[in-house]
Protein backbone atom coordinates (compact mmCIF):
# COMPACT_ATOMS: atom_id res chain seq x y z
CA UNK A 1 -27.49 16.95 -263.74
CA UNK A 2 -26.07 20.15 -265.37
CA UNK A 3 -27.74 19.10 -269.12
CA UNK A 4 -30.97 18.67 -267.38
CA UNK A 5 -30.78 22.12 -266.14
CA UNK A 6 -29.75 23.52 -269.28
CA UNK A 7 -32.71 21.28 -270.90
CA UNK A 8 -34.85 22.78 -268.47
CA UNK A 9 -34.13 26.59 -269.27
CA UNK A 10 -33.52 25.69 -272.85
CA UNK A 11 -37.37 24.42 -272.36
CA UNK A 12 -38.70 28.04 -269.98
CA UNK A 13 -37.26 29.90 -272.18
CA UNK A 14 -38.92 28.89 -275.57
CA UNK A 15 -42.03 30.92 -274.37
CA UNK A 16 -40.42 33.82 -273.92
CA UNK A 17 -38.93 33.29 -277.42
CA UNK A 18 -42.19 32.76 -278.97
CA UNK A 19 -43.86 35.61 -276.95
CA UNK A 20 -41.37 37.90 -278.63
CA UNK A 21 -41.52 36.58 -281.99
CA UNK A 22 -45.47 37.27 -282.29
CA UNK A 23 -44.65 40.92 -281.63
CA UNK A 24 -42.31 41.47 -283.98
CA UNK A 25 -43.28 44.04 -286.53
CA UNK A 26 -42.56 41.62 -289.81
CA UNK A 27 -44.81 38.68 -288.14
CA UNK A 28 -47.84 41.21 -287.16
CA UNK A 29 -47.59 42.60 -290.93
CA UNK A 30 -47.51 38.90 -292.43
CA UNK A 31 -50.62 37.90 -290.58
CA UNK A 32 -52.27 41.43 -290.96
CA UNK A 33 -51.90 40.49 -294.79
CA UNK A 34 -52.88 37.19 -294.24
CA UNK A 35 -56.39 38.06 -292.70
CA UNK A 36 -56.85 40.53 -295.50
CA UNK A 37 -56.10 37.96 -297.99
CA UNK A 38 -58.69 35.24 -296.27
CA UNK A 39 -61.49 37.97 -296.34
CA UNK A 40 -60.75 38.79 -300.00
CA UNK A 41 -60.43 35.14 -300.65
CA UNK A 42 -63.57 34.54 -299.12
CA UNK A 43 -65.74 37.74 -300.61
CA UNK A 44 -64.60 36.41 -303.69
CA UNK A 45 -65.79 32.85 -303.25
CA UNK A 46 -69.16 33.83 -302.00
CA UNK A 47 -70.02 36.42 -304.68
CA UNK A 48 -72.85 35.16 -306.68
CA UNK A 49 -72.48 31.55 -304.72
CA UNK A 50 -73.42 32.49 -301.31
CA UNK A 51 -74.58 36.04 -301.95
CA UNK A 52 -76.15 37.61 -305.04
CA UNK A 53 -73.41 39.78 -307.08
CA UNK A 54 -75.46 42.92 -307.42
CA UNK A 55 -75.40 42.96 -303.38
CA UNK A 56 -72.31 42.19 -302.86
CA UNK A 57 -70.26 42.68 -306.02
CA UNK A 58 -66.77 41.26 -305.67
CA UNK A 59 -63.24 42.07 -305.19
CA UNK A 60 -61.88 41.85 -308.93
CA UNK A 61 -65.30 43.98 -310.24
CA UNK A 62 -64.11 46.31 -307.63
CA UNK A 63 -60.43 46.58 -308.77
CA UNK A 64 -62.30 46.98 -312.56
CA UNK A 65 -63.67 49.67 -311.08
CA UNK A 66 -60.63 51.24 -309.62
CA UNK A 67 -58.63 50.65 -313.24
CA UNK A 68 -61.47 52.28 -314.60
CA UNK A 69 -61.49 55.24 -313.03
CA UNK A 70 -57.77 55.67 -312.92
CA UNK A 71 -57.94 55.07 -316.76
CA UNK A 72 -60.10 58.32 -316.65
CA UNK A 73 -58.78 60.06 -314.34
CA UNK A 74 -61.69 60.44 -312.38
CA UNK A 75 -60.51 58.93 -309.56
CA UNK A 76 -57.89 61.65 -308.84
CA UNK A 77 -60.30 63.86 -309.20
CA UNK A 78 -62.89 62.66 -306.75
CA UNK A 79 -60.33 62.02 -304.40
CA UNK A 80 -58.41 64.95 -304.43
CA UNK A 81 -61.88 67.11 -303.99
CA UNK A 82 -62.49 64.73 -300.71
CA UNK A 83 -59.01 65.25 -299.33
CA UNK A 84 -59.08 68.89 -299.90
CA UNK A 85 -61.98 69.21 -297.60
CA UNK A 86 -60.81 67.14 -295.44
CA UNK A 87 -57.10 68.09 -294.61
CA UNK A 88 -58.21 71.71 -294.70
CA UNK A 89 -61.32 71.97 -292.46
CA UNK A 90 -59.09 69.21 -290.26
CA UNK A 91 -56.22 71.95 -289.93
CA UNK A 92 -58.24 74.87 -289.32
CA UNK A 93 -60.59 72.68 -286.93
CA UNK A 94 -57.63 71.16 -285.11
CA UNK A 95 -55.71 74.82 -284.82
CA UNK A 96 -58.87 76.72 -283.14
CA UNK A 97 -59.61 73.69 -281.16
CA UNK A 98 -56.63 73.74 -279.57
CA UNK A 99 -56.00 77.44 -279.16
CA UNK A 100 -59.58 78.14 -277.67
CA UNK A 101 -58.84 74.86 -275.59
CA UNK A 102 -55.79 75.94 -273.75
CA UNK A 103 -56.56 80.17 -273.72
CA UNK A 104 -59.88 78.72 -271.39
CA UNK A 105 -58.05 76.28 -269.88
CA UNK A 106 -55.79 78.90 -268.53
CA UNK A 107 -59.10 81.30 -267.69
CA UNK A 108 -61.38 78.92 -265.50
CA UNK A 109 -63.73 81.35 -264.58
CA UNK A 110 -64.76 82.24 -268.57
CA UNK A 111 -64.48 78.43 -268.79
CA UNK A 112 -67.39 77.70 -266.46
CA UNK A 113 -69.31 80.44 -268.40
CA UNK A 114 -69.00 79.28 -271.96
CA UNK A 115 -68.99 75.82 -271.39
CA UNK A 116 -72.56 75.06 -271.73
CA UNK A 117 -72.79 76.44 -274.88
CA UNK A 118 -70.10 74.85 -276.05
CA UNK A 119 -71.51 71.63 -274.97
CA UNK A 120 -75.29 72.60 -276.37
CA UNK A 121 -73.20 72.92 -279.69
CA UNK A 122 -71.15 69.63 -279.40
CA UNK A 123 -74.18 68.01 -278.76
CA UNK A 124 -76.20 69.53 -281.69
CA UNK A 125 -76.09 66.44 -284.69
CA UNK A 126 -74.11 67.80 -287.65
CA UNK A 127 -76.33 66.50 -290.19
CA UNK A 128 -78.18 69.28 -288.94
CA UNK A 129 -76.14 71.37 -290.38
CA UNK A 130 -74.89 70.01 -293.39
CA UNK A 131 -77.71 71.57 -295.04
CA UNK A 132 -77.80 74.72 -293.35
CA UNK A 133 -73.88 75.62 -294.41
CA UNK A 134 -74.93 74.34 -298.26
CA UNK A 135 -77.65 76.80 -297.89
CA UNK A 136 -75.12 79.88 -297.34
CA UNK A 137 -71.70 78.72 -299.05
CA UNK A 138 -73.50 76.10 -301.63
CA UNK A 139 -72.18 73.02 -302.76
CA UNK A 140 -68.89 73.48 -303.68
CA UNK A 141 -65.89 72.89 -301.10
CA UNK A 142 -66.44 75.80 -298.69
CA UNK A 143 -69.56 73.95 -297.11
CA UNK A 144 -67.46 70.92 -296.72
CA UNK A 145 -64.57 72.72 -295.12
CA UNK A 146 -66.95 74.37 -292.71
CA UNK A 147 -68.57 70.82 -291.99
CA UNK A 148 -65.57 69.22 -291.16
CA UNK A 149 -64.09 72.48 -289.07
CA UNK A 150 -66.83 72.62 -287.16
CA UNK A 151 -66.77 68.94 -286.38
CA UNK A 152 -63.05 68.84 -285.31
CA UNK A 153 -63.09 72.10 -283.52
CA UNK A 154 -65.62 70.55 -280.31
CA UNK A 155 -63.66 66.98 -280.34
CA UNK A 156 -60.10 69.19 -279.86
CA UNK A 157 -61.88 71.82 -277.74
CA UNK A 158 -62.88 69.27 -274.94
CA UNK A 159 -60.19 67.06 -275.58
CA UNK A 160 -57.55 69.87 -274.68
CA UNK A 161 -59.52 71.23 -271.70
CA UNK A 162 -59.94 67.59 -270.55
CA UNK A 163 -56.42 67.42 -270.51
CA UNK A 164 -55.22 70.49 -268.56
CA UNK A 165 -58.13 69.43 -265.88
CA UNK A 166 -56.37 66.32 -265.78
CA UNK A 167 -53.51 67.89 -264.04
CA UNK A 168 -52.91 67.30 -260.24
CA UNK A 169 -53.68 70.70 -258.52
CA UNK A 170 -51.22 69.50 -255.68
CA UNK A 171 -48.39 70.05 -257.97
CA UNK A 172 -49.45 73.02 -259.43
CA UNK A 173 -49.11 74.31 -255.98
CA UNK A 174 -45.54 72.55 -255.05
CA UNK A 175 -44.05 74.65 -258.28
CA UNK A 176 -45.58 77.39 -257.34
CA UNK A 177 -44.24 77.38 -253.76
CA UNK A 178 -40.58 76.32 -255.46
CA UNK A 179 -40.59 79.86 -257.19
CA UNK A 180 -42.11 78.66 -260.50
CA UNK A 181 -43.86 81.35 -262.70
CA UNK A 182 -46.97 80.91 -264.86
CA UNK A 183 -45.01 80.77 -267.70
CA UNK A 184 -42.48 77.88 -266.57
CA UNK A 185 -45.61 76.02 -265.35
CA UNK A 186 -47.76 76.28 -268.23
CA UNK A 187 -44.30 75.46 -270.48
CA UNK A 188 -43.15 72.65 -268.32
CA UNK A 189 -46.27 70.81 -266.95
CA UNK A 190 -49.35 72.02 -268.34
CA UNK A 191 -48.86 71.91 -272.16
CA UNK A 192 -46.74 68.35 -271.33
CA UNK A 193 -49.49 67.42 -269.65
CA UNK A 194 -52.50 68.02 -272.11
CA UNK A 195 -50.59 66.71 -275.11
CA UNK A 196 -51.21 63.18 -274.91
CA UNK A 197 -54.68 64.29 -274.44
CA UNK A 198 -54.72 66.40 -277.60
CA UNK A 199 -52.92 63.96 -279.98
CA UNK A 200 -55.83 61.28 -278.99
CA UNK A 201 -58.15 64.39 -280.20
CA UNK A 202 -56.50 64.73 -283.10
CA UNK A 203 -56.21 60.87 -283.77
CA UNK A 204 -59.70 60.08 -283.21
CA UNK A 205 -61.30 63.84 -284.87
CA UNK A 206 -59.52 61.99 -287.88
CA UNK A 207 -62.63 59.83 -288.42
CA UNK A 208 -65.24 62.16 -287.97
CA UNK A 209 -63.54 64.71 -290.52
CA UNK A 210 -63.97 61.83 -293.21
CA UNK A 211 -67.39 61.36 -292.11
CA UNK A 212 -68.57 65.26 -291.90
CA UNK A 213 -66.67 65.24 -295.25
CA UNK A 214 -68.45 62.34 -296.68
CA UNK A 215 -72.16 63.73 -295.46
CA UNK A 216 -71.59 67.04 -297.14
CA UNK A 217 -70.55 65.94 -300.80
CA UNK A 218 -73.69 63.07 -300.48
CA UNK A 219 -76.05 65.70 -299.26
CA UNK A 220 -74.79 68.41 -302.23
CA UNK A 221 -72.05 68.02 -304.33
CA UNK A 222 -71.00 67.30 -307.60
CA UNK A 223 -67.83 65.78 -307.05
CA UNK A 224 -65.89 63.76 -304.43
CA UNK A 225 -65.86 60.23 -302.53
CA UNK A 226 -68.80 60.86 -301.03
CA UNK A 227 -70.58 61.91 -304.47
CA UNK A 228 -69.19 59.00 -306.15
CA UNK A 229 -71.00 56.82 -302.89
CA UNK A 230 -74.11 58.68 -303.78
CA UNK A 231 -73.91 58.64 -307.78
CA UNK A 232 -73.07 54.13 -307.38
CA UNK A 233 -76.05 53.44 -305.17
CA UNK A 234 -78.79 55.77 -306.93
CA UNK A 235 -77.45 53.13 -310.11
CA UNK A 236 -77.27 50.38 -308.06
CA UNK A 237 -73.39 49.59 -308.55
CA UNK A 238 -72.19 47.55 -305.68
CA UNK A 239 -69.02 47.28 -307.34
CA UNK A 240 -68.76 51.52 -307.15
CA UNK A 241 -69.56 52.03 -303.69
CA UNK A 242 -67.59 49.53 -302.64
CA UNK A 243 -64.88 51.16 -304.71
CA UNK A 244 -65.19 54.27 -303.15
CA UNK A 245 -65.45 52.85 -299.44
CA UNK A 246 -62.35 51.10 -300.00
CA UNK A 247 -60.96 54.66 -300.49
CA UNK A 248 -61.82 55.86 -297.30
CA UNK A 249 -60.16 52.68 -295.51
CA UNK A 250 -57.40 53.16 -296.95
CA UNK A 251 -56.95 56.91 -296.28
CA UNK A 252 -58.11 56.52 -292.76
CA UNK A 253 -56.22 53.37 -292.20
CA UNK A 254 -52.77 55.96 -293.07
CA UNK A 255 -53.91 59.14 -291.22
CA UNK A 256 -53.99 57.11 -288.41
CA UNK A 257 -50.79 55.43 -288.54
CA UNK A 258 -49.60 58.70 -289.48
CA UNK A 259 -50.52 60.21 -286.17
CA UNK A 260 -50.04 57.27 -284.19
CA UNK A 261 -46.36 57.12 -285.31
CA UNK A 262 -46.06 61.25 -284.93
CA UNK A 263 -47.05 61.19 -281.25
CA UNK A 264 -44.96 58.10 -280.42
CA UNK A 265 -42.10 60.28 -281.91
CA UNK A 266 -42.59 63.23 -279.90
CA UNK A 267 -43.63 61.89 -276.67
CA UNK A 268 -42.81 63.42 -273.43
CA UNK A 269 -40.34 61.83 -270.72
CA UNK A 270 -42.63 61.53 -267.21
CA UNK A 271 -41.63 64.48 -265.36
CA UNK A 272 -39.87 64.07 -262.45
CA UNK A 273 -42.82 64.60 -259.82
């Protein structure tokens, strides 16, 4: 009787087992891999079988293409002219975001009054102004930087006052009633409070900074990712933009995890109300 209650649990329990095992970091980064490797696989099967080659290109023309331009060194070039822009204007974007976020956050009454043109702002497409800032600061960097700026300072912006509206009034209230000042309140609940809010800001701003980036250098420039995009497709090399796309995947693909780790690392206990 007592085996065929161990069989039993023995047999519940290989679920659970299995459950766990799918999570595990190693098995999610073995299939991860193994999709990638079907899709290359696949690409590379269908290239000029399936689909024409000058559509489609394939993966090994598009490694060529990488060995090429590292041979040159004009990959590291390109690339360092796109991240420039981006981690700059991304920085400065993210910083005044922030700031202007909580200083109206803590002043609701200027917050109802410049809200709607903020919002008129947000709400104006930035290819709009792509060519407007190449017009005063040209094509070199600067109009990138102010591209992607302006871009991450409205996502931050309403993602940080989002955040401290978020917060219960009814507790404001009970702190204030324990004896709390405005400084222990906007230390201990308001700024724990609106964080998760802003790293989600700051995690998803991470895609439109490589896309503001992007715009500007195919609009006007004369080097970068974006230019290389441009410079492939006006010769009709699939293999090129493909090659520079695969850039951008990877660097976003990192940021991300970057941030996504960073916040996990500095999250907040639940406070205790």
């Amino acid at each position: 009787m007592s085996a065929t209650l161990q069989a039993d649990a023995a047999t519940a329990a290989m679920p659970q087992r299995n459950s766990r095992l799918w999570k595990t970091p190693a098995v999610l980064t073995v299939l991860r891999l193994l999709i990638v490797a079907v899709v290359l696989v696949s690409w590379e099967f269908s290239s000029d079988r399936i689909i024409s080659k000058f559509w489609v290109s394939s993966p090994t023309a598009v490694f060529a293409v990488f060995q090429l331009w590292v041979i040159d060194g004009s990959l590291w070039i390109h690339l360092g002219a796109t991240l420039q822009a981006i981690v700059i204007g991304y920085v400065i974007g993210c910083a005044s975001g922030i700031l202007l976020g909580l200083l109206l956050g803590f002043l609701p009454r200027v917050q109802r009054i410049f809200v709607p043109f903020f919002s008129a702002f947000y709400a104006l497409p930035k290819i709009a102004l792509a060519p407007l800032f190449v017009i005063i600061l040209g094509i070199g960097i600067e109009s990138k930087i102010c591209l992607v700026a302006v871009t991450v300072f409205f996502l931050l912006l309403f993602a940080t006052m989002d955040g401290m509206r978020d917060i219960d009034e009814d507790v404001v209230e009970s702190l204030e009633i324990m004896g709390a000042t405005r400084t222990e309140i906007a230390t201990k609940l308001v700024m724990p409070a609106a964080k998760p809010w802003i790293f989600t800001g700051m995690r998803l701003s991470v895609r439109y900074a490589m896309t503001a980036a992007i715009l500007g250098e195919v609009i006007a420039a004369n080097r970068g990712i974006g230019f290389l995009i441009e410079y492939n497709s006006g010769m009709f090399n699939a293999a090129g933009v493909f090659a520079a796309v695969a850039l951008l995947v990877l660097f976003g693909v990192a940021v991300t995890e970057f941030l996504t780790r960073f916040e996990r690392g500095s999250a907040v206990e639940k406070l205790p109300f």
